[in-house]
PDB file of N, CA and C in Angstrom:
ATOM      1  N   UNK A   1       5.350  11.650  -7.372  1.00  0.00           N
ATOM      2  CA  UNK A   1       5.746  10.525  -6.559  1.00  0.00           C
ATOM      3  C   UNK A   1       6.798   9.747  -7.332  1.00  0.00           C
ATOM      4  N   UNK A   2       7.991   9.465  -6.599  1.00  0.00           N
ATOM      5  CA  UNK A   2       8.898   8.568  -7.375  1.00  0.00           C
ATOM      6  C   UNK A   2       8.792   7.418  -7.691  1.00  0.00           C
ATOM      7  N   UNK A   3       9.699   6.375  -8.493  1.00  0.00           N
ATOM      8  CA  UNK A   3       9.586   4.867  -8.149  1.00  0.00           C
ATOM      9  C   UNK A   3       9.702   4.228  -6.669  1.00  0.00           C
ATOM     10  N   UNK A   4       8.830   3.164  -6.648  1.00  0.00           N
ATOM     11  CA  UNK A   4       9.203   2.921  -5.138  1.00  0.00           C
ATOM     12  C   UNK A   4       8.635   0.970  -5.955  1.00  0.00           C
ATOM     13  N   UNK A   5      10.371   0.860  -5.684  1.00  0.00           N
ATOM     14  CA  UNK A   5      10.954  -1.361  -5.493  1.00  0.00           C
ATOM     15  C   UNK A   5      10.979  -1.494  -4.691  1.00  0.00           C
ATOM     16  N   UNK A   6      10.826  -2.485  -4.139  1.00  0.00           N
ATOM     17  CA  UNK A   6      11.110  -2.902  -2.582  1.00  0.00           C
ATOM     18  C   UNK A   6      10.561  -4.608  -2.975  1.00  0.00           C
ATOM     19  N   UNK A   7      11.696  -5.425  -2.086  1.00  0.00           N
ATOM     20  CA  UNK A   7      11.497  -6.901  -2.175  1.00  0.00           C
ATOM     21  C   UNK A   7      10.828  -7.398  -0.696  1.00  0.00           C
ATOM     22  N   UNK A   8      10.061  -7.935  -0.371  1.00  0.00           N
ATOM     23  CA  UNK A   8       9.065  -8.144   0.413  1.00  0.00           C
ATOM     24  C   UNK A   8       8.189  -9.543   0.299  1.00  0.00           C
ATOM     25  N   UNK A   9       9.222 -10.610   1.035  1.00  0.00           N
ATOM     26  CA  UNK A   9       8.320 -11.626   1.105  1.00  0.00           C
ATOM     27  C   UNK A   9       8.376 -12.399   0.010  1.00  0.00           C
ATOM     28  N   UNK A  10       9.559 -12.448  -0.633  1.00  0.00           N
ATOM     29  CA  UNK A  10      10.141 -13.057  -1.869  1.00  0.00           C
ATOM     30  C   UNK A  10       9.372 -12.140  -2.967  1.00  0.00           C
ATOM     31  N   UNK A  11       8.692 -11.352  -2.755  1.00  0.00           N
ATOM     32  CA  UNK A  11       7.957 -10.842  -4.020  1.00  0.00           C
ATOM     33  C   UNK A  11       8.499  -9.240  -4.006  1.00  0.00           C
ATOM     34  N   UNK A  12       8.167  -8.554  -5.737  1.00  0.00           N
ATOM     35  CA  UNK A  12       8.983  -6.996  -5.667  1.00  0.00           C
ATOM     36  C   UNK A  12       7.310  -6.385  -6.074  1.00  0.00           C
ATOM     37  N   UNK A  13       7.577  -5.459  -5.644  1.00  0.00           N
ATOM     38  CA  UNK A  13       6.471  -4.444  -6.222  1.00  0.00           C
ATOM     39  C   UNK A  13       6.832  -3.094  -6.440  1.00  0.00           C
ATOM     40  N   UNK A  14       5.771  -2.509  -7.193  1.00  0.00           N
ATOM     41  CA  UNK A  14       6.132  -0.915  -7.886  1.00  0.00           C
ATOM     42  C   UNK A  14       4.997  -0.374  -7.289  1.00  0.00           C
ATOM     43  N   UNK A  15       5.259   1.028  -7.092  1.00  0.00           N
ATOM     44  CA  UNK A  15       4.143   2.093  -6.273  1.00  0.00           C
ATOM     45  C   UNK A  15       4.529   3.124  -7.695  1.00  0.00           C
ATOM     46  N   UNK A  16       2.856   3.259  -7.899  1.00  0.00           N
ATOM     47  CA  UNK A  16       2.293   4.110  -9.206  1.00  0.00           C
ATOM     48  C   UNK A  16       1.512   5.321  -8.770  1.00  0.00           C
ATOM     49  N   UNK A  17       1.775   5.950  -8.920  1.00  0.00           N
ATOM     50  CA  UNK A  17       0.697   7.325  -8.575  1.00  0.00           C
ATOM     51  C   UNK A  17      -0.385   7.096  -9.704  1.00  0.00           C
ATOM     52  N   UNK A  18      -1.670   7.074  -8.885  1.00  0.00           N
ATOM     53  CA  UNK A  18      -2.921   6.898 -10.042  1.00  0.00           C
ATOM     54  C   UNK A  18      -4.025   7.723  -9.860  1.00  0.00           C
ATOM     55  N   UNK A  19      -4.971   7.754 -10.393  1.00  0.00           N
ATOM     56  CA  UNK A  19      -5.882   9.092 -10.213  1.00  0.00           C
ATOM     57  C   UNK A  19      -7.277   8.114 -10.960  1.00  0.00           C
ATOM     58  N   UNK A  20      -8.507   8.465 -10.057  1.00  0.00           N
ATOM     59  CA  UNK A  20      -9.550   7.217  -9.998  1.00  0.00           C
ATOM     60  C   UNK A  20     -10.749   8.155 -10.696  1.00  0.00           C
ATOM     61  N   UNK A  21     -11.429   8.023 -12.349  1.00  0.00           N
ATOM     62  CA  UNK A  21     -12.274   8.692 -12.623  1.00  0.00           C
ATOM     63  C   UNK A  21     -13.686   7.906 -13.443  1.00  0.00           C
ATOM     64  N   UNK A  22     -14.473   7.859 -12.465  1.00  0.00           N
ATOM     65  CA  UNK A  22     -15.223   7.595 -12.594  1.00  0.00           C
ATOM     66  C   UNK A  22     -15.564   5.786 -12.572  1.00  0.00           C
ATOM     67  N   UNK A  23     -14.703   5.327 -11.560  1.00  0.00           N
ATOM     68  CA  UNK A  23     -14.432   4.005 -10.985  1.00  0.00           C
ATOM     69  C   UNK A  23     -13.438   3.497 -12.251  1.00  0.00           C
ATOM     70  N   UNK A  24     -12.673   4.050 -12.715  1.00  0.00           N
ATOM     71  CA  UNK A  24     -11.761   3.465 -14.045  1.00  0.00           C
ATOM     72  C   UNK A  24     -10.064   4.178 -13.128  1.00  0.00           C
ATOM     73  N   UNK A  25      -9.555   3.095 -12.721  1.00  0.00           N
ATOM     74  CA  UNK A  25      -8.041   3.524 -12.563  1.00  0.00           C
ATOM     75  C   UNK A  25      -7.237   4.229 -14.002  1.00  0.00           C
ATOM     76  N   UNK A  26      -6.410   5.339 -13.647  1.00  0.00           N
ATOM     77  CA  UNK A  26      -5.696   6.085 -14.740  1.00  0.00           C
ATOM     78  C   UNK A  26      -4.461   5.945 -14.260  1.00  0.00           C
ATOM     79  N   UNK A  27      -3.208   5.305 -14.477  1.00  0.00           N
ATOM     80  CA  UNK A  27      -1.685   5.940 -14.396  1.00  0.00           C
ATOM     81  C   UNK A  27      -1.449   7.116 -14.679  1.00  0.00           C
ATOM     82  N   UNK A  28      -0.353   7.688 -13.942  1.00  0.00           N
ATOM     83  CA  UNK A  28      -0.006   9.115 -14.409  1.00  0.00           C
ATOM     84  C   UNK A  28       0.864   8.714 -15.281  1.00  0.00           C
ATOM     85  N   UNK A  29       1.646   7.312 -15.275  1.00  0.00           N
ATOM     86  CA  UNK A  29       2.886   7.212 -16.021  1.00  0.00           C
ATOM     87  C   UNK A  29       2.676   5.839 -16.679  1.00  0.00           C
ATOM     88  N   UNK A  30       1.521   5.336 -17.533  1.00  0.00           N
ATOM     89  CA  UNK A  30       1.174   4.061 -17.802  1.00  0.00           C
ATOM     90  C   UNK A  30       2.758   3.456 -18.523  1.00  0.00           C
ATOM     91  N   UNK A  31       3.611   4.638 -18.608  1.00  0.00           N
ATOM     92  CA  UNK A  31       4.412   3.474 -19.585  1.00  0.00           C
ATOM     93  C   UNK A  31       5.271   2.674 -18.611  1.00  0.00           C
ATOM     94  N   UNK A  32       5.415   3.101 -17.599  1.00  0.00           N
ATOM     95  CA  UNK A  32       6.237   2.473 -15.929  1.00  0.00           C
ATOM     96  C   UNK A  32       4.996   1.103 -15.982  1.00  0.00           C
ATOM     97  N   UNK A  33       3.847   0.791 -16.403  1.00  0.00           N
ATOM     98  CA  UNK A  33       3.614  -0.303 -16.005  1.00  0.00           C
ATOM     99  C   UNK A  33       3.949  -1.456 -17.082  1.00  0.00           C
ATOM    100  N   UNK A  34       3.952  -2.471 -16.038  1.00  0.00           N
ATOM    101  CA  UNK A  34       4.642  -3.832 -16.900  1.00  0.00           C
ATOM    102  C   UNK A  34       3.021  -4.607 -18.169  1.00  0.00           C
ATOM    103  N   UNK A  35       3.906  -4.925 -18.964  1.00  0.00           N
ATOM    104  CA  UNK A  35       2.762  -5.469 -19.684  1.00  0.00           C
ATOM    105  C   UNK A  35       1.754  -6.134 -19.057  1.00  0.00           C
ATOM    106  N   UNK A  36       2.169  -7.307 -18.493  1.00  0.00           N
ATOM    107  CA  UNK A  36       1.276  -8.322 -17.511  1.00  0.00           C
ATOM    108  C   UNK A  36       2.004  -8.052 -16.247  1.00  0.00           C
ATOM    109  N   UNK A  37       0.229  -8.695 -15.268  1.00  0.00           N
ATOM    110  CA  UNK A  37       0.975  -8.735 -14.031  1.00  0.00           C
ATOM    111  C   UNK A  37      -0.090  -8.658 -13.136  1.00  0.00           C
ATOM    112  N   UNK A  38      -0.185  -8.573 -11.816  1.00  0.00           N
ATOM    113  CA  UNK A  38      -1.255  -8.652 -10.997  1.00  0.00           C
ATOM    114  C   UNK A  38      -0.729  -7.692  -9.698  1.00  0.00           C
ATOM    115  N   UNK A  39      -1.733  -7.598  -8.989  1.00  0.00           N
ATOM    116  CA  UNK A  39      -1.406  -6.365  -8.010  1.00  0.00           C
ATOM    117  C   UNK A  39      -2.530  -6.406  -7.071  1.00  0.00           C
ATOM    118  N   UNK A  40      -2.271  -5.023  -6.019  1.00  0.00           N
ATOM    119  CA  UNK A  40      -3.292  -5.111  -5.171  1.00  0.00           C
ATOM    120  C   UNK A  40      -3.452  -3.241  -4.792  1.00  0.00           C
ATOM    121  N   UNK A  41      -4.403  -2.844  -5.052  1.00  0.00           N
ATOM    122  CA  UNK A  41      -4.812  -1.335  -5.749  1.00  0.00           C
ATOM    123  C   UNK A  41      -5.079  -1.018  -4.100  1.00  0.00           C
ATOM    124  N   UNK A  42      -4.133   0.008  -2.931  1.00  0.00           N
ATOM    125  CA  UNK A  42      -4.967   0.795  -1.786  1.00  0.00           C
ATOM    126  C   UNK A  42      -4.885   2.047  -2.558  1.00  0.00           C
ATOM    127  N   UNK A  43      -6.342   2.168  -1.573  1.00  0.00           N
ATOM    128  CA  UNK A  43      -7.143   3.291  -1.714  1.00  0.00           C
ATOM    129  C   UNK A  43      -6.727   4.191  -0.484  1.00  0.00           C
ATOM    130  N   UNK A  44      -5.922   5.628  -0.585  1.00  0.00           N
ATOM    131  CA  UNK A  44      -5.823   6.531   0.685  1.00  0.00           C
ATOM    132  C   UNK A  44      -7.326   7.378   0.216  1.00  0.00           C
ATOM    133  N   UNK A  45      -7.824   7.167   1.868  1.00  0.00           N
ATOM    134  CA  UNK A  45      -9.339   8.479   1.796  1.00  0.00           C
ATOM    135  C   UNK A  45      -8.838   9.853   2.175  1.00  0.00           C
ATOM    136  N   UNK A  46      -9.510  10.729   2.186  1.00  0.00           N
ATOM    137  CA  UNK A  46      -9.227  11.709   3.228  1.00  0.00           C
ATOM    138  C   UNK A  46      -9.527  11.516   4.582  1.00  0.00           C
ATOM    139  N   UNK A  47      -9.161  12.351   5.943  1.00  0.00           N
ATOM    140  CA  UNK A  47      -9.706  11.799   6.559  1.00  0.00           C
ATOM    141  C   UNK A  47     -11.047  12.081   7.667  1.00  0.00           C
ATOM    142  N   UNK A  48     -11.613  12.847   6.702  1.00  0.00           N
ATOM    143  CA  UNK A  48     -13.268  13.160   6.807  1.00  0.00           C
ATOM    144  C   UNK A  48     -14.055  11.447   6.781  1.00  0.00           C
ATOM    145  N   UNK A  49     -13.440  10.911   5.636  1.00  0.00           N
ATOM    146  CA  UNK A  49     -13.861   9.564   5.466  1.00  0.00           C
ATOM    147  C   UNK A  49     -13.574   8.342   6.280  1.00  0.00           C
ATOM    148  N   UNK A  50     -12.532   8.346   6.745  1.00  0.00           N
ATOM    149  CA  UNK A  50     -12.052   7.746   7.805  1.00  0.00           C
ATOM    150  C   UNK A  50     -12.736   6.933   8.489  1.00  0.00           C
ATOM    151  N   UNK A  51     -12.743   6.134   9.692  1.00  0.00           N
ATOM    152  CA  UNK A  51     -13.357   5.401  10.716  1.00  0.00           C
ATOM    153  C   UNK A  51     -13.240   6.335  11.732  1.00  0.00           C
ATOM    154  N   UNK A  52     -14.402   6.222  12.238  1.00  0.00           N
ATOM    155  CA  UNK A  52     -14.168   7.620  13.930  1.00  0.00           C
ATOM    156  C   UNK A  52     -13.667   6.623  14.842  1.00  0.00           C
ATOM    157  N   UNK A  53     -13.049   7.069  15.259  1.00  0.00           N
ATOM    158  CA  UNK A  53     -12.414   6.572  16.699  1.00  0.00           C
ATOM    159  C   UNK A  53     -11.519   5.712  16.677  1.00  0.00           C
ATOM    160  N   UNK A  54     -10.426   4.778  15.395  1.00  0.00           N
ATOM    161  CA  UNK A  54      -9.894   4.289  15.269  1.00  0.00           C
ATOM    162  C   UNK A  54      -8.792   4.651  15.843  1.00  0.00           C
ATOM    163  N   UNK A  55      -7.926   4.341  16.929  1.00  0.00           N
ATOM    164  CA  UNK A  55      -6.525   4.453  17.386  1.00  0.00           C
ATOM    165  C   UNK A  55      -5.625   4.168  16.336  1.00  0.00           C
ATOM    166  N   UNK A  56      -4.736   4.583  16.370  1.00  0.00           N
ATOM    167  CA  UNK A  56      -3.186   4.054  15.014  1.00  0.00           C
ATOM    168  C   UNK A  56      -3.013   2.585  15.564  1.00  0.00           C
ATOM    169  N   UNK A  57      -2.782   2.201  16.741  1.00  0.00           N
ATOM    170  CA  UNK A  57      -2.802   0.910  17.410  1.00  0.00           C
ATOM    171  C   UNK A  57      -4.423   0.012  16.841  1.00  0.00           C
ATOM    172  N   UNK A  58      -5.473   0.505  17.114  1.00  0.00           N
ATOM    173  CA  UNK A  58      -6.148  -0.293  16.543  1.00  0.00           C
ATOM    174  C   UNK A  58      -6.443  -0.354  15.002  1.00  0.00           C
ATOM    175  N   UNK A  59      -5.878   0.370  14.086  1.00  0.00           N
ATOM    176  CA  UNK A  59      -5.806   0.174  12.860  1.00  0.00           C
ATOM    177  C   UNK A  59      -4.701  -0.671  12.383  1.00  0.00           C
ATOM    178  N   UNK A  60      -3.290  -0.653  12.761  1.00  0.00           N
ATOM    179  CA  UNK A  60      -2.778  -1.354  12.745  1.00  0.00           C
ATOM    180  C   UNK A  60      -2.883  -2.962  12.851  1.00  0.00           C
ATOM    181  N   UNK A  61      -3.747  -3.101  14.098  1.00  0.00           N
ATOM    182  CA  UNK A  61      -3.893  -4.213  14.597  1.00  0.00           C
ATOM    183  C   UNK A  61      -5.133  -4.841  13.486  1.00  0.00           C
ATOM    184  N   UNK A  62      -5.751  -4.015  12.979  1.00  0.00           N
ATOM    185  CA  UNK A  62      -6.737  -4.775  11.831  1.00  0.00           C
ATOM    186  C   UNK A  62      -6.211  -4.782  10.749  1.00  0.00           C
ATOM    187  N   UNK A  63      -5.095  -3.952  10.421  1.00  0.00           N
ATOM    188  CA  UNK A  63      -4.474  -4.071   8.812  1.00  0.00           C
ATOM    189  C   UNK A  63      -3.916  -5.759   9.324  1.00  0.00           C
ATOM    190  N   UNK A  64      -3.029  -5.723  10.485  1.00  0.00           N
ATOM    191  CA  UNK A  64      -2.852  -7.017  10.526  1.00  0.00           C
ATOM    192  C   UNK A  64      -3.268  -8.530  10.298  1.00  0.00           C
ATOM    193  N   UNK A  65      -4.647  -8.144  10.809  1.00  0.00           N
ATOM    194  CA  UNK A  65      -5.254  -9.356  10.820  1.00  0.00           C
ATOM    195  C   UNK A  65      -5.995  -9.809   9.448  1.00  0.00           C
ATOM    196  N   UNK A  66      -5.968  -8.438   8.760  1.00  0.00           N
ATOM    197  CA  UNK A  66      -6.561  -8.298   7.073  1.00  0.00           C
ATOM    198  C   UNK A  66      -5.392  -8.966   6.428  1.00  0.00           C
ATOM    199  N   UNK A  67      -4.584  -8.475   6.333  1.00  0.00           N
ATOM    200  CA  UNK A  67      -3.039  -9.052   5.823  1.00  0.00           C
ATOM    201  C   UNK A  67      -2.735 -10.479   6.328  1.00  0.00           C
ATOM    202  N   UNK A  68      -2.794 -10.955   7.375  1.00  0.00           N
ATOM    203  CA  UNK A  68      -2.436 -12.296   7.952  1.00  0.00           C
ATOM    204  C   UNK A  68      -1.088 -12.456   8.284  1.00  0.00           C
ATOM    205  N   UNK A  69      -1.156 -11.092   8.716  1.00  0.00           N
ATOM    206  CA  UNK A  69       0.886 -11.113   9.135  1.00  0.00           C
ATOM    207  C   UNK A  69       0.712 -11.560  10.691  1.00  0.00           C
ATOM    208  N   UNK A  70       1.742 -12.554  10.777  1.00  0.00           N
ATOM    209  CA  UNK A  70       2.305 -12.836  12.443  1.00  0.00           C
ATOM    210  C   UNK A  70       2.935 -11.687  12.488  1.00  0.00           C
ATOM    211  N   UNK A  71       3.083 -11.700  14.044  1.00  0.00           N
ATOM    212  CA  UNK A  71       4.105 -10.642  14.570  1.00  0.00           C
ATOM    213  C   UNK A  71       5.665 -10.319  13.664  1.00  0.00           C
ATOM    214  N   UNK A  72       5.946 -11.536  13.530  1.00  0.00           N
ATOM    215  CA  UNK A  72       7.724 -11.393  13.013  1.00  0.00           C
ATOM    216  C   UNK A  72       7.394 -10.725  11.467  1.00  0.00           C
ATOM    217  N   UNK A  73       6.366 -11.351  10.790  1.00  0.00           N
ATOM    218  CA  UNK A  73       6.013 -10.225   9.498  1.00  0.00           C
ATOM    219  C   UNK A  73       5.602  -8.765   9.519  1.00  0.00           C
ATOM    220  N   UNK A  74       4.514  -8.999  10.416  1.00  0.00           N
ATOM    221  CA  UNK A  74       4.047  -7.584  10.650  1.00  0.00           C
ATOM    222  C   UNK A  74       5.340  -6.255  11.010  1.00  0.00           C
ATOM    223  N   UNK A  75       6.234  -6.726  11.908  1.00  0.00           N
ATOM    224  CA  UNK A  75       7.649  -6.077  12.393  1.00  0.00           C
ATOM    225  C   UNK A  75       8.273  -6.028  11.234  1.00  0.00           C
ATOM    226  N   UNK A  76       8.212  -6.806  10.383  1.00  0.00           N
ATOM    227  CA  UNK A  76       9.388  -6.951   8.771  1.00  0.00           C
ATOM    228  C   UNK A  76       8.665  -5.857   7.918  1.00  0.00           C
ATOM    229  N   UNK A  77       7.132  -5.610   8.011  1.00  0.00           N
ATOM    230  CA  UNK A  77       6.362  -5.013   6.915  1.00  0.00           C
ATOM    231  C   UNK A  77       6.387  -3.324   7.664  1.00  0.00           C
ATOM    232  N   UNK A  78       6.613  -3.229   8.827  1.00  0.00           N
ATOM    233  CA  UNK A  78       6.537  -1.725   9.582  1.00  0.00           C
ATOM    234  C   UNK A  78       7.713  -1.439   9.224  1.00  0.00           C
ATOM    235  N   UNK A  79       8.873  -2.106   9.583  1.00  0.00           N
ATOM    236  CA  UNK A  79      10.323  -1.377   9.277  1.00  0.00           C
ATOM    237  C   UNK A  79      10.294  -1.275   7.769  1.00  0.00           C
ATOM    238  N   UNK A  80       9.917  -1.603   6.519  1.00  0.00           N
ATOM    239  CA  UNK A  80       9.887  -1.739   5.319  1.00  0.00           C
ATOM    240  C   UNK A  80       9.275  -0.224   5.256  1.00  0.00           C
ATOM    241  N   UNK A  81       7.854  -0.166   5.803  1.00  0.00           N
ATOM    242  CA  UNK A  81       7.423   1.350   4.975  1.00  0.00           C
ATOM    243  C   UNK A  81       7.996   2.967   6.133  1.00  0.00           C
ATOM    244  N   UNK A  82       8.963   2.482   7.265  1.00  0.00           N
ATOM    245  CA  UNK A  82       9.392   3.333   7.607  1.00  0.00           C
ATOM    246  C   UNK A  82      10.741   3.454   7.220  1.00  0.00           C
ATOM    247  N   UNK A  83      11.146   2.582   6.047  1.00  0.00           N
ATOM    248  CA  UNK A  83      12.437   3.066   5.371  1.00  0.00           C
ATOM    249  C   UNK A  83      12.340   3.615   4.569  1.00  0.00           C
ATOM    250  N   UNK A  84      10.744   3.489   3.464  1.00  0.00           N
ATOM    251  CA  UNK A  84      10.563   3.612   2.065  1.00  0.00           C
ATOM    252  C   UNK A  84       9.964   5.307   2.440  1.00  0.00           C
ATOM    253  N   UNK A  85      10.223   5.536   3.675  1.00  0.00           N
ATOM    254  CA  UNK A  85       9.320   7.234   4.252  1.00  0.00           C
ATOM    255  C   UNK A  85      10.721   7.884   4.329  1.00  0.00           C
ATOM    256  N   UNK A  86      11.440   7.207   4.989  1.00  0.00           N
ATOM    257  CA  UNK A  86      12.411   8.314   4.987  1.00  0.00           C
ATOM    258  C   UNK A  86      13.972   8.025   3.915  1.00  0.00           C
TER     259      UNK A  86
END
């Protein structure tokens, strides 16, 4: 996985490929991380694990309301990770 900057909401963040053993986060590349600093760790499941029956529309609509994005953010934060995809 490459570096991934992106400015978002006056704030920048870095996307780390990490690998989870035995509830202890590992970097693949600890030296890419900054000395100090704070963050917010998602977890992708497979999707055996998943929620049954969740629509993409209704997941969306709860990342939203988890996040506390209005509409005009939520629209700023969708076009953001469909640029950082392609």
């Amino acid at each position: 996985m490459g570096r991934s900057w992106a400015i978002f909401f006056g704030m920048s963040y870095l996307t780390l490929e990490i690998e989870i053993d035995h509830g202890k986060i590992v970097p693949k590349e600890p030296a890419r991380l900054p000395q100090t600093g704070v963050g917010l760790l998602t977890i992708f499941q497979s999707e055996d694990q998943s929620l049954p029956g969740l629509t993409p529309l209704q997941a969306l609509d709860a990342l939203q309301k988890h996040l506390r994005l209005n509409t005009p953010k939520a629209a700023a934060w969708i076009n953001l990770v469909h640029e950082a995809r392609s």
